[in-house]
PDB file of N, CA and C in Angstrom:
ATOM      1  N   UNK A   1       0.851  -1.170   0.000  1.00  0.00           N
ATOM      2  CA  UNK A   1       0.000   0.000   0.000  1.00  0.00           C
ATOM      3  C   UNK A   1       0.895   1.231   0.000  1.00  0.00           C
ATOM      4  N   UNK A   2       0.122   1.971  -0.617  1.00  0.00           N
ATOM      5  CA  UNK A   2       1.455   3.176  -1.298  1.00  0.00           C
ATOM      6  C   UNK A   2       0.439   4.672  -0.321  1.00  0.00           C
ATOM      7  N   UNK A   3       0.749   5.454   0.291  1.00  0.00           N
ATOM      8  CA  UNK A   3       0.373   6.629   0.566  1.00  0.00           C
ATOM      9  C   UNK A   3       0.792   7.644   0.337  1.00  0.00           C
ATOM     10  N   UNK A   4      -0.388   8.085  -0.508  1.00  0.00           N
ATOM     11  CA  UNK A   4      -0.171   9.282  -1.164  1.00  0.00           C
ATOM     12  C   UNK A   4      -1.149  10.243  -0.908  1.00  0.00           C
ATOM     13  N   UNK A   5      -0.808  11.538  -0.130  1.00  0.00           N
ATOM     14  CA  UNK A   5      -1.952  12.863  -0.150  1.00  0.00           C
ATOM     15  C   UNK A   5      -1.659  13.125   1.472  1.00  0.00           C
ATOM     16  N   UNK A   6      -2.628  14.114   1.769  1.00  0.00           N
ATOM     17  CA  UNK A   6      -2.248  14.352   2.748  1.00  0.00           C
ATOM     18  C   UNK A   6      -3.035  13.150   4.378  1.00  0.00           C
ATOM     19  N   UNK A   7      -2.603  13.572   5.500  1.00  0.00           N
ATOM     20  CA  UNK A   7      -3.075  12.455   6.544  1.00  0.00           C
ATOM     21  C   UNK A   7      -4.277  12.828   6.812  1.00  0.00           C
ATOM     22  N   UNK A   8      -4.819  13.916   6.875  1.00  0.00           N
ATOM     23  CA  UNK A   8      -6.107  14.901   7.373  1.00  0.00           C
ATOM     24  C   UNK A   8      -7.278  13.820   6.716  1.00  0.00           C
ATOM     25  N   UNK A   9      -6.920  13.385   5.263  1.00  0.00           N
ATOM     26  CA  UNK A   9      -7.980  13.160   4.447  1.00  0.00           C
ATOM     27  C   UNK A   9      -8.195  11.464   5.370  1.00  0.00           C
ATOM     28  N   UNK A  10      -7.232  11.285   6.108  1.00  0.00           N
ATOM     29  CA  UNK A  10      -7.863   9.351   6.236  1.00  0.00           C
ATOM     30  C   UNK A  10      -7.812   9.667   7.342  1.00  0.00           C
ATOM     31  N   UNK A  11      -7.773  10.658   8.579  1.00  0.00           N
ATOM     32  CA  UNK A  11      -7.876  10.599   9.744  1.00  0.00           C
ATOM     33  C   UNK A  11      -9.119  10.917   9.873  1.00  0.00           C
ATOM     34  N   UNK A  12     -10.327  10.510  11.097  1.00  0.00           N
ATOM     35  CA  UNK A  12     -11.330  11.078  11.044  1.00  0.00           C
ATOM     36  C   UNK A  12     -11.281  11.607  12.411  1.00  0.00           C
ATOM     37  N   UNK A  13     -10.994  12.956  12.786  1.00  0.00           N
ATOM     38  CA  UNK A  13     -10.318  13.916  13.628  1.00  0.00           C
ATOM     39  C   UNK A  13     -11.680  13.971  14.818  1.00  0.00           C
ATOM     40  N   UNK A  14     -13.053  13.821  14.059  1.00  0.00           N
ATOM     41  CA  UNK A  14     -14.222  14.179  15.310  1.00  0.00           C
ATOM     42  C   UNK A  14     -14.480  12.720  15.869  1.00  0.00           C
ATOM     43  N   UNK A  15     -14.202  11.515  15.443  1.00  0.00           N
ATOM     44  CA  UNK A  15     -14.172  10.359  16.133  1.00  0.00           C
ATOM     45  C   UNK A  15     -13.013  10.060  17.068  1.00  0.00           C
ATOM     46  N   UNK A  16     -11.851  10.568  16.993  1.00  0.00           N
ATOM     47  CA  UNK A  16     -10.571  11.083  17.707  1.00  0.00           C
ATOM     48  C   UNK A  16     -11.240  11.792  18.989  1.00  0.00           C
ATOM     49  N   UNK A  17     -11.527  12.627  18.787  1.00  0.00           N
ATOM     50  CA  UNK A  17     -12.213  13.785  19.872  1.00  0.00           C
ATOM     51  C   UNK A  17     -12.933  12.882  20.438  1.00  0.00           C
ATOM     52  N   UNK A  18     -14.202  12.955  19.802  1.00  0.00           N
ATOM     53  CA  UNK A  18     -15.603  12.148  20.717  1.00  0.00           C
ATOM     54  C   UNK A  18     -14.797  10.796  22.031  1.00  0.00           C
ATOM     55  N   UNK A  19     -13.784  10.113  21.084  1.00  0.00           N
ATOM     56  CA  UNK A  19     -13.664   8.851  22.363  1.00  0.00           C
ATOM     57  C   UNK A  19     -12.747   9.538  23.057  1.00  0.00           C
ATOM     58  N   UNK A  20     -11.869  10.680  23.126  1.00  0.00           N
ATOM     59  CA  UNK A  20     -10.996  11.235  23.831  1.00  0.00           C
ATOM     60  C   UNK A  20     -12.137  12.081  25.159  1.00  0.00           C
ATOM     61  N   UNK A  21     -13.074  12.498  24.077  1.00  0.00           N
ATOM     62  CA  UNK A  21     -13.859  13.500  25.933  1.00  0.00           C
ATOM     63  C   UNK A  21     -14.882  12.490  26.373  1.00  0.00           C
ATOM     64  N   UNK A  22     -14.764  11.017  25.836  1.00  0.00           N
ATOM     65  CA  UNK A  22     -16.144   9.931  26.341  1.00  0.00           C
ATOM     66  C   UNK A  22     -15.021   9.599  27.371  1.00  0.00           C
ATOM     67  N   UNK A  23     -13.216   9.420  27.142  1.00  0.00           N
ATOM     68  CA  UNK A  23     -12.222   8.955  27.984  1.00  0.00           C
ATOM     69  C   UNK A  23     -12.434   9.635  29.357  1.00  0.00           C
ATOM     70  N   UNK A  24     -12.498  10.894  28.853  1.00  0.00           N
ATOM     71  CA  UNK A  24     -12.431  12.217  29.892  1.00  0.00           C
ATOM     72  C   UNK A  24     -13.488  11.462  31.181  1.00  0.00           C
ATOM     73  N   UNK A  25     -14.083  12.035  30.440  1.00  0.00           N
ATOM     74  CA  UNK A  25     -15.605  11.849  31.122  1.00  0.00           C
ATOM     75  C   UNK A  25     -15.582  10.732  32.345  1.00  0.00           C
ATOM     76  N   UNK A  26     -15.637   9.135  31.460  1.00  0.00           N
ATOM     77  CA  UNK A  26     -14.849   8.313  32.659  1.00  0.00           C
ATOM     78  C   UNK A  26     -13.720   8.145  33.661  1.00  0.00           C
ATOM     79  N   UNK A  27     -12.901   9.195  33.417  1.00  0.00           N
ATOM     80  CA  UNK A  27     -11.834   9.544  34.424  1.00  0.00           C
ATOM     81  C   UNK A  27     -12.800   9.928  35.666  1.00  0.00           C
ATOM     82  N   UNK A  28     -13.159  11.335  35.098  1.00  0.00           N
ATOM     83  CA  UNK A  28     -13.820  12.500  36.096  1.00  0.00           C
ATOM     84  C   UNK A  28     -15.464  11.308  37.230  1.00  0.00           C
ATOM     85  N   UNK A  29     -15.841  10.935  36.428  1.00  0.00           N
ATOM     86  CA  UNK A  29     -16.305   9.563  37.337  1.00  0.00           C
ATOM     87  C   UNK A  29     -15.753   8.886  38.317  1.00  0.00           C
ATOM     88  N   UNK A  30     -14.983   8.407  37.525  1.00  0.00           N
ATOM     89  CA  UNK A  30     -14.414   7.278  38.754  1.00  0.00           C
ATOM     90  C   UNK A  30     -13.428   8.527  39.812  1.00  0.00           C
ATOM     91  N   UNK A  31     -12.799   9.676  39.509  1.00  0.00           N
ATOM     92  CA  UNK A  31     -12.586  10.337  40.635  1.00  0.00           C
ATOM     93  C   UNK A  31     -13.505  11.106  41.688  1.00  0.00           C
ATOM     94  N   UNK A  32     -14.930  11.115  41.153  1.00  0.00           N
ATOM     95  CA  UNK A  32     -15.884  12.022  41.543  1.00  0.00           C
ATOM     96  C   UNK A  32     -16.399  10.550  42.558  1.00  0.00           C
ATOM     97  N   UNK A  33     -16.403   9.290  42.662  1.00  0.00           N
ATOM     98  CA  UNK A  33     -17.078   8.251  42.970  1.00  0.00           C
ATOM     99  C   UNK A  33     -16.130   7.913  44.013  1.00  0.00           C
ATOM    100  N   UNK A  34     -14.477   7.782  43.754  1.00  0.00           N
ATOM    101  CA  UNK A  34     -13.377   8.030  44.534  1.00  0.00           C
ATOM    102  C   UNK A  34     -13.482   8.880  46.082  1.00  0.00           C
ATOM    103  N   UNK A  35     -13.794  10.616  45.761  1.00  0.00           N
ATOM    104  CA  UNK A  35     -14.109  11.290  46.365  1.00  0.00           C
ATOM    105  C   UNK A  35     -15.537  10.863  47.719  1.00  0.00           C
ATOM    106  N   UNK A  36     -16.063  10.822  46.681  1.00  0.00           N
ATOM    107  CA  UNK A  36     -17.151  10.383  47.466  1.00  0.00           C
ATOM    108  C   UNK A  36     -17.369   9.526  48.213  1.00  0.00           C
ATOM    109  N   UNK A  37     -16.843   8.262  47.820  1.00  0.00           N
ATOM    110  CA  UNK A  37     -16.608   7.291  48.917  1.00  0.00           C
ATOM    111  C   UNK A  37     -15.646   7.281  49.954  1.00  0.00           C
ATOM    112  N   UNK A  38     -14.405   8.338  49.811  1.00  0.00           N
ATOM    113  CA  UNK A  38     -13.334   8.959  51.227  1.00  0.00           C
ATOM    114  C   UNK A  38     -14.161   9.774  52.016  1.00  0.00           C
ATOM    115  N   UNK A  39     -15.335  10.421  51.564  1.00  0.00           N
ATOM    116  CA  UNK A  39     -16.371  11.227  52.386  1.00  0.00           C
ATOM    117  C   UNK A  39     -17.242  10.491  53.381  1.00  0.00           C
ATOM    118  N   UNK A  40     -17.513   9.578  52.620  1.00  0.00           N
ATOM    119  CA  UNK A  40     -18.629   8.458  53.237  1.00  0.00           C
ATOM    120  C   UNK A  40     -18.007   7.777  54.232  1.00  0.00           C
ATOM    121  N   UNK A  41     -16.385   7.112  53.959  1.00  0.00           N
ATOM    122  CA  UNK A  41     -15.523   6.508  54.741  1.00  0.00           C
ATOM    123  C   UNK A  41     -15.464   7.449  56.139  1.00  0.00           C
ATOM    124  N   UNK A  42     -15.231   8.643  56.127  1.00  0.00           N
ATOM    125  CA  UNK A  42     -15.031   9.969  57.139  1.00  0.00           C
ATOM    126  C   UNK A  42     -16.094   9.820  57.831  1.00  0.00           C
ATOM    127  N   UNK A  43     -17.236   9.816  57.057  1.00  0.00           N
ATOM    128  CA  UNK A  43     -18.460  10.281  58.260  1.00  0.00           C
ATOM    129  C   UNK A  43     -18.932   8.691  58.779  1.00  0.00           C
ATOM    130  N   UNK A  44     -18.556   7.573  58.524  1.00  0.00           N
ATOM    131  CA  UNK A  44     -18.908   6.050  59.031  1.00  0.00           C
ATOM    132  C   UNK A  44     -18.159   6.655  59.970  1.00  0.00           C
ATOM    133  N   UNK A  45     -16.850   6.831  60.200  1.00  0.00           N
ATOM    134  CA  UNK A  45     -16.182   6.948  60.952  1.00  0.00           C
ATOM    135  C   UNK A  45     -16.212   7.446  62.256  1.00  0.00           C
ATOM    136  N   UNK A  46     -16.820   9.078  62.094  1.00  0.00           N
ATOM    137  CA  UNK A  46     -17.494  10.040  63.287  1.00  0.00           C
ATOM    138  C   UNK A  46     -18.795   9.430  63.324  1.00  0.00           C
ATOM    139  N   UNK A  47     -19.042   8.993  62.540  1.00  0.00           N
ATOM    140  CA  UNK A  47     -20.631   7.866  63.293  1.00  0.00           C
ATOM    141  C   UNK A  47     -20.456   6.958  64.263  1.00  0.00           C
ATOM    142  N   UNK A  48     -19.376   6.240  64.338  1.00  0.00           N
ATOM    143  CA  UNK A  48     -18.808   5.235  65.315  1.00  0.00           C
ATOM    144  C   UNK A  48     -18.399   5.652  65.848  1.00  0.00           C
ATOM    145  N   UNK A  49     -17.617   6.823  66.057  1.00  0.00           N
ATOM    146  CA  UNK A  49     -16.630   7.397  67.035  1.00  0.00           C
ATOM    147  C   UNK A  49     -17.793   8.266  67.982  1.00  0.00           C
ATOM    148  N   UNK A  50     -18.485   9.143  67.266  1.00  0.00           N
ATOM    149  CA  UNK A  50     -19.726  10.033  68.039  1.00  0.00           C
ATOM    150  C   UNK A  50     -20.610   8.842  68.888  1.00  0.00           C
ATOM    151  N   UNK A  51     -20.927   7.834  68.274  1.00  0.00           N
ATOM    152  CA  UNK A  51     -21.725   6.605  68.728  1.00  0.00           C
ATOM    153  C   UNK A  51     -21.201   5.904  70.276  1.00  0.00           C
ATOM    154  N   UNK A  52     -19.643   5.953  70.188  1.00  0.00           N
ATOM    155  CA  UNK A  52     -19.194   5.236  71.684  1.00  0.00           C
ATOM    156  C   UNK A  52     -18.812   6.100  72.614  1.00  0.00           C
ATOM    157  N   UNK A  53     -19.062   7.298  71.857  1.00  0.00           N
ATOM    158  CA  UNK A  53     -19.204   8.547  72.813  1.00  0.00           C
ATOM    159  C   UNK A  53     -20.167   8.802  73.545  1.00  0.00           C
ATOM    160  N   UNK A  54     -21.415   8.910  73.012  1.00  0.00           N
ATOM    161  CA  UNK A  54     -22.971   8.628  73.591  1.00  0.00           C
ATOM    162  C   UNK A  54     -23.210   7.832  74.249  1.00  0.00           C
ATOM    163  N   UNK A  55     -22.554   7.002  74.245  1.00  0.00           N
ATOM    164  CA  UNK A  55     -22.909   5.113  74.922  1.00  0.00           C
ATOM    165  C   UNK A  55     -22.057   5.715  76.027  1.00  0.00           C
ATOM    166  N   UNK A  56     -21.321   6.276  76.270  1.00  0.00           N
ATOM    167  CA  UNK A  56     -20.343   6.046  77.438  1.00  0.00           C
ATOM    168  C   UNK A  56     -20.756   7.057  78.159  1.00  0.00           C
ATOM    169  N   UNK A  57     -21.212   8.588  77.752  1.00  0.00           N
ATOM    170  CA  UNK A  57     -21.799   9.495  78.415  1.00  0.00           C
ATOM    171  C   UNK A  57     -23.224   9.296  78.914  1.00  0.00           C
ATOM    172  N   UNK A  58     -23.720   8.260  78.535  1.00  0.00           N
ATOM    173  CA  UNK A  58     -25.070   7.871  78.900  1.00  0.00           C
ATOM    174  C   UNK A  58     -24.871   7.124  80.363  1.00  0.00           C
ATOM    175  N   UNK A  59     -24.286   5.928  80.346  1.00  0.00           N
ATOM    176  CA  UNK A  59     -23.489   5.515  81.401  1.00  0.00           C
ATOM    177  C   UNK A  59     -23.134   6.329  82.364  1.00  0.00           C
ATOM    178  N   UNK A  60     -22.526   6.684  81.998  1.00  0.00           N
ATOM    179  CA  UNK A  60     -21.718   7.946  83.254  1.00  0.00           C
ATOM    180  C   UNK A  60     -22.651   8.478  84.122  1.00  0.00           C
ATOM    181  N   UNK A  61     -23.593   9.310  83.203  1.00  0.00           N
ATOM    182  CA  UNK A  61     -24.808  10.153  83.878  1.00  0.00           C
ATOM    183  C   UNK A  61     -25.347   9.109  84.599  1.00  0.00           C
ATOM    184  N   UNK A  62     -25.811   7.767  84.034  1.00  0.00           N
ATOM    185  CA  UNK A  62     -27.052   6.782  84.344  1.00  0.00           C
ATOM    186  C   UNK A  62     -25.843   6.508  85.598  1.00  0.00           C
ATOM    187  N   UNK A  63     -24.739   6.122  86.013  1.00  0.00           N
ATOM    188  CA  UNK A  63     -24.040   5.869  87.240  1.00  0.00           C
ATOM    189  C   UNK A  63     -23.886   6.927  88.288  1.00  0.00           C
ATOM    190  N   UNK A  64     -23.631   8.091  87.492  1.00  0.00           N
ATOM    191  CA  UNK A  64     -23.893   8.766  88.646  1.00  0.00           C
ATOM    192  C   UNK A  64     -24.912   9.608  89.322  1.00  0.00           C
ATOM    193  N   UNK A  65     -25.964   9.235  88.939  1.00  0.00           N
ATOM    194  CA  UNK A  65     -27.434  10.014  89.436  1.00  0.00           C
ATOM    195  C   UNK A  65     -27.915   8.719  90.113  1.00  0.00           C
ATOM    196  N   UNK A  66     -27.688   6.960  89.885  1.00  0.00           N
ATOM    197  CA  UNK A  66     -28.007   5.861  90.495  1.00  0.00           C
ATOM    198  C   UNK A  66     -27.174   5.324  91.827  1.00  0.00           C
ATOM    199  N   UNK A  67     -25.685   5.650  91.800  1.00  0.00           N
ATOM    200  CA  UNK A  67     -25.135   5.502  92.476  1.00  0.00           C
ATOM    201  C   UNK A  67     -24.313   6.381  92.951  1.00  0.00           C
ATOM    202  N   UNK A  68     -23.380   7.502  92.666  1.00  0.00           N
ATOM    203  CA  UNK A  68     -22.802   8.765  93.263  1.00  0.00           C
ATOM    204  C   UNK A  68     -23.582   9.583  94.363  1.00  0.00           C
ATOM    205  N   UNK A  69     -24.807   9.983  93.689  1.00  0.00           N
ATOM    206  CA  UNK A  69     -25.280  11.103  93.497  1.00  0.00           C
ATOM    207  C   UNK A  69     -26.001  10.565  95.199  1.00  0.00           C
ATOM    208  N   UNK A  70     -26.932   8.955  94.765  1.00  0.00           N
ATOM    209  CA  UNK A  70     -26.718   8.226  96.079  1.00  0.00           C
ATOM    210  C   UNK A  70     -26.545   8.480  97.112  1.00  0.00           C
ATOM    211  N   UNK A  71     -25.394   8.214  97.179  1.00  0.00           N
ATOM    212  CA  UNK A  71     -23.955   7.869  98.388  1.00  0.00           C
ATOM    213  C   UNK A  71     -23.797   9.204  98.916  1.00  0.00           C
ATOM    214  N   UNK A  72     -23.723  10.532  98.133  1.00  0.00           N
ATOM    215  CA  UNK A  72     -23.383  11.552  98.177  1.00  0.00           C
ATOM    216  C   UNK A  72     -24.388  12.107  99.340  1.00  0.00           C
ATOM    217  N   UNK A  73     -25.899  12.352  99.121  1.00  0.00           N
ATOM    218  CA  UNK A  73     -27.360  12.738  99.433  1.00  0.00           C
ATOM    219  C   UNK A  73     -27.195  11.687 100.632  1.00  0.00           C
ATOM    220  N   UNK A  74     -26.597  10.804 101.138  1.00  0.00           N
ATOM    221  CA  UNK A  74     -26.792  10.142 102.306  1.00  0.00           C
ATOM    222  C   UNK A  74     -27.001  11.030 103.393  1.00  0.00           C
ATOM    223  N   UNK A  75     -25.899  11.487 103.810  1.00  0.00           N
ATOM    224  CA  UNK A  75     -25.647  12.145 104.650  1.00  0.00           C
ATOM    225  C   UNK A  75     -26.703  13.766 104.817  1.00  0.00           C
ATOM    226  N   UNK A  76     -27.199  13.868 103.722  1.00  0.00           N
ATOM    227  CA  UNK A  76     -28.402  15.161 104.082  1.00  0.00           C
ATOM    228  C   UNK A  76     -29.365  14.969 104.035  1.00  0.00           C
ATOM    229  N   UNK A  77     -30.038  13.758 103.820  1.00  0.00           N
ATOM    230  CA  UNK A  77     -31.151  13.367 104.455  1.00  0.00           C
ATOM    231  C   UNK A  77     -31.319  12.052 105.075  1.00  0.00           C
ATOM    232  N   UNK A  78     -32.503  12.199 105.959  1.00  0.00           N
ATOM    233  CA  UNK A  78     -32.653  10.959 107.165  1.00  0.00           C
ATOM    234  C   UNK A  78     -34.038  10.536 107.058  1.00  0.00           C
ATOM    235  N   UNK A  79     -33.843   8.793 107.176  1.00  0.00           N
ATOM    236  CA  UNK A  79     -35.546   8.496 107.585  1.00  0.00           C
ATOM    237  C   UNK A  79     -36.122   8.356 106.052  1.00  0.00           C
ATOM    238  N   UNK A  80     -37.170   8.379 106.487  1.00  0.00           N
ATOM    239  CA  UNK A  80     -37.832   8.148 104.645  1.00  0.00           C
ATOM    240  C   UNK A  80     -37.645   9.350 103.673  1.00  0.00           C
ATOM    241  N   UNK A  81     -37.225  10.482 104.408  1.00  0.00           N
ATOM    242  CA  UNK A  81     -36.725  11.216 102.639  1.00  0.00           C
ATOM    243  C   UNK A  81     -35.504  10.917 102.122  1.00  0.00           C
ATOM    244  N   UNK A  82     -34.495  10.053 102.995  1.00  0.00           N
ATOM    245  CA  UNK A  82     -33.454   9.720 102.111  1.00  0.00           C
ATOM    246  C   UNK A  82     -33.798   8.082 101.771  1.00  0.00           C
ATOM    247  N   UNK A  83     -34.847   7.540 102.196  1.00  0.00           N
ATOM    248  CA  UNK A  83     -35.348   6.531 101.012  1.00  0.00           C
ATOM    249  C   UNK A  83     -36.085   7.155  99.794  1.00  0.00           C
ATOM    250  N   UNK A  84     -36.784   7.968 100.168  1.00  0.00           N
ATOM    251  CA  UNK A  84     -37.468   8.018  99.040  1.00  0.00           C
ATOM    252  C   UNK A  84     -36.515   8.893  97.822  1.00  0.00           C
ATOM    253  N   UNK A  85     -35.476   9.463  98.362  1.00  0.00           N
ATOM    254  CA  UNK A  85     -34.729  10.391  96.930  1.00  0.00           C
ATOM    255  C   UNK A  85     -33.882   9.214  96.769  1.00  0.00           C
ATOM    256  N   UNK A  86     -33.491   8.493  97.497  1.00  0.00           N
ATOM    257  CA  UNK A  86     -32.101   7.180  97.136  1.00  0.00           C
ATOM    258  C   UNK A  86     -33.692   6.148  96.137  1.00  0.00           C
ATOM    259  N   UNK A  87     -34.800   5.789  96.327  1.00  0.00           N
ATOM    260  CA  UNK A  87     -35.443   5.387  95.549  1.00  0.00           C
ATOM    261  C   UNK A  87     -36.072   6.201  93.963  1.00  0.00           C
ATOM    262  N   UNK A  88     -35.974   7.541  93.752  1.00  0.00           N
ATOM    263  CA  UNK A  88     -36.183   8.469  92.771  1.00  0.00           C
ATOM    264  C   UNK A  88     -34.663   8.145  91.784  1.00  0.00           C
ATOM    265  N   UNK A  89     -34.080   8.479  92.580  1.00  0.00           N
ATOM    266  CA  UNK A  89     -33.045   8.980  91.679  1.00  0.00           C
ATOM    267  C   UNK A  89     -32.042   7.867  91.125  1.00  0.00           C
ATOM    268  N   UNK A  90     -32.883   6.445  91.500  1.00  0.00           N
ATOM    269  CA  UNK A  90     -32.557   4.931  91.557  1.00  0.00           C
ATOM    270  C   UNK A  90     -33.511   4.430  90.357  1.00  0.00           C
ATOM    271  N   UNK A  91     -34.697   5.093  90.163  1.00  0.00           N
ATOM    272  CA  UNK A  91     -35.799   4.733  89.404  1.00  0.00           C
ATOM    273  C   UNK A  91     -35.207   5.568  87.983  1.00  0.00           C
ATOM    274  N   UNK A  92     -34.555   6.871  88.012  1.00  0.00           N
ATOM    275  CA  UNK A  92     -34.652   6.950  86.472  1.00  0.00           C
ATOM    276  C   UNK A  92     -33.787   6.196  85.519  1.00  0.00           C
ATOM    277  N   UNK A  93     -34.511   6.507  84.376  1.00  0.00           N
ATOM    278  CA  UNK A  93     -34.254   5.777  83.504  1.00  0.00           C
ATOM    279  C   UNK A  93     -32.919   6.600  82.732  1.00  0.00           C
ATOM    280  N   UNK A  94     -32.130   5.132  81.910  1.00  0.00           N
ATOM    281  CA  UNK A  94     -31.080   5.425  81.673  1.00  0.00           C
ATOM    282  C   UNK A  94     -31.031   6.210  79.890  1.00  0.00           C
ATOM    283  N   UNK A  95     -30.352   7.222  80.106  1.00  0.00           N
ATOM    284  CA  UNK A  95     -30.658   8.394  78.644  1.00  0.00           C
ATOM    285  C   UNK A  95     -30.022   7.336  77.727  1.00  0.00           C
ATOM    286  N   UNK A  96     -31.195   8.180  76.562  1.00  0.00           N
ATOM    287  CA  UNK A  96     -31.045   8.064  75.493  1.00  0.00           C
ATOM    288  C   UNK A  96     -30.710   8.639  74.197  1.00  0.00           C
ATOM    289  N   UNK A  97     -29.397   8.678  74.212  1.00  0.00           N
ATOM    290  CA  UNK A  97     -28.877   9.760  73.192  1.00  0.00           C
ATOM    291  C   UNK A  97     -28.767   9.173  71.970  1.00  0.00           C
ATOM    292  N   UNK A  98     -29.292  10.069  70.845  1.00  0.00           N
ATOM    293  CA  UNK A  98     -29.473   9.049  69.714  1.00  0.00           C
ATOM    294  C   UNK A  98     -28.314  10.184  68.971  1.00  0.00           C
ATOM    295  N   UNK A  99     -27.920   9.202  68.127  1.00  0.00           N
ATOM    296  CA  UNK A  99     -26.538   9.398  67.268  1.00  0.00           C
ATOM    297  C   UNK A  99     -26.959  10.587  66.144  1.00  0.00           C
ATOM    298  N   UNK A 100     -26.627  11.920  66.005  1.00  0.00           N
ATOM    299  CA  UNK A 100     -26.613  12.956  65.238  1.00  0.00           C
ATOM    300  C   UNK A 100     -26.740  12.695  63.778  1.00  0.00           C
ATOM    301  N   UNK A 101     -25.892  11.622  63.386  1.00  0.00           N
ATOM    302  CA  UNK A 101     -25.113  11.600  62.187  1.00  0.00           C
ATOM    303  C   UNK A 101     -25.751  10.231  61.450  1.00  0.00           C
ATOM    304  N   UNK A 102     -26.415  10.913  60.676  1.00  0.00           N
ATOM    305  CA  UNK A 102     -27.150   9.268  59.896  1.00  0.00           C
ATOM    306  C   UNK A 102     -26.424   9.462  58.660  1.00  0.00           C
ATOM    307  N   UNK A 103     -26.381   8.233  57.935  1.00  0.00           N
ATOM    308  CA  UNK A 103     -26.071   7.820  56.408  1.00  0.00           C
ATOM    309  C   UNK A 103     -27.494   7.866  55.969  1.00  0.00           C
ATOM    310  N   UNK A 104     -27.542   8.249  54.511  1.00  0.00           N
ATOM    311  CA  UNK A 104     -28.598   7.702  53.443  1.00  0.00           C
ATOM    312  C   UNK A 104     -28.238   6.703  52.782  1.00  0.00           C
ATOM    313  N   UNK A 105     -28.844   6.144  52.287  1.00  0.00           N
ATOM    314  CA  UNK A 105     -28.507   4.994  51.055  1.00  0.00           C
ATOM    315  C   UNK A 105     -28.708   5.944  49.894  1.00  0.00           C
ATOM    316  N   UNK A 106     -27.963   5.971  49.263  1.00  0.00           N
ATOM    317  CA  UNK A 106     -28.305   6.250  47.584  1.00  0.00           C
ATOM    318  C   UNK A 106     -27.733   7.599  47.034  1.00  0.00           C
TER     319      UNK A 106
END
């Protein structure tokens, strides 16, 4: 095969282009999907981390209003008002802190 003329005439320059910005295009995807999932990774993260934070401050309070707080109030009251506040403050219930930070699906 002999070539003769110029290259312009057998190149087809807009099919060149088109799969070069269809290339593009799938780059900018998979980095935009990239991104997004180091975001998602971040906030699982402060979801679990905020989560055993709550759990442990719930505790705390629920120990020390059941038992500190208790022990403490002994000594200033006598007789049935320090049953009945050592029974109050024995009866509440333990908080419920619900986690700030939800995921969506989709």
């Amino acid at each position: 095969m002999v070539f003769t003329g110029n290259a312009k005439d057998y190149i087809d320059e807009d099919y060149y282009k088109e799969a070069y910005i269809q290339h593009i295009k799938t780059q900018e995807r998979i980095a935009i999907r990239a991104i997004l999932s180091k975001h998602e990774m971040t906030i699982q993260a402060l979801q679990k981390e905020l989560g055993s934070k709550l759990s442990n401050a719930s505790k705390e309070v629920f120990s020390y209003h059941s038992e500190n707080l208790v022990t403490q109030l002994k000594g200033a009251f006598e007789g049935k008002t320090a049953d009945s506040a050592e029974q109050y403050l024995k009866s509440i219930p333990k908080l419920n802190l619900q986690n700030p930070i939800k995921l969506t699906e989709g």
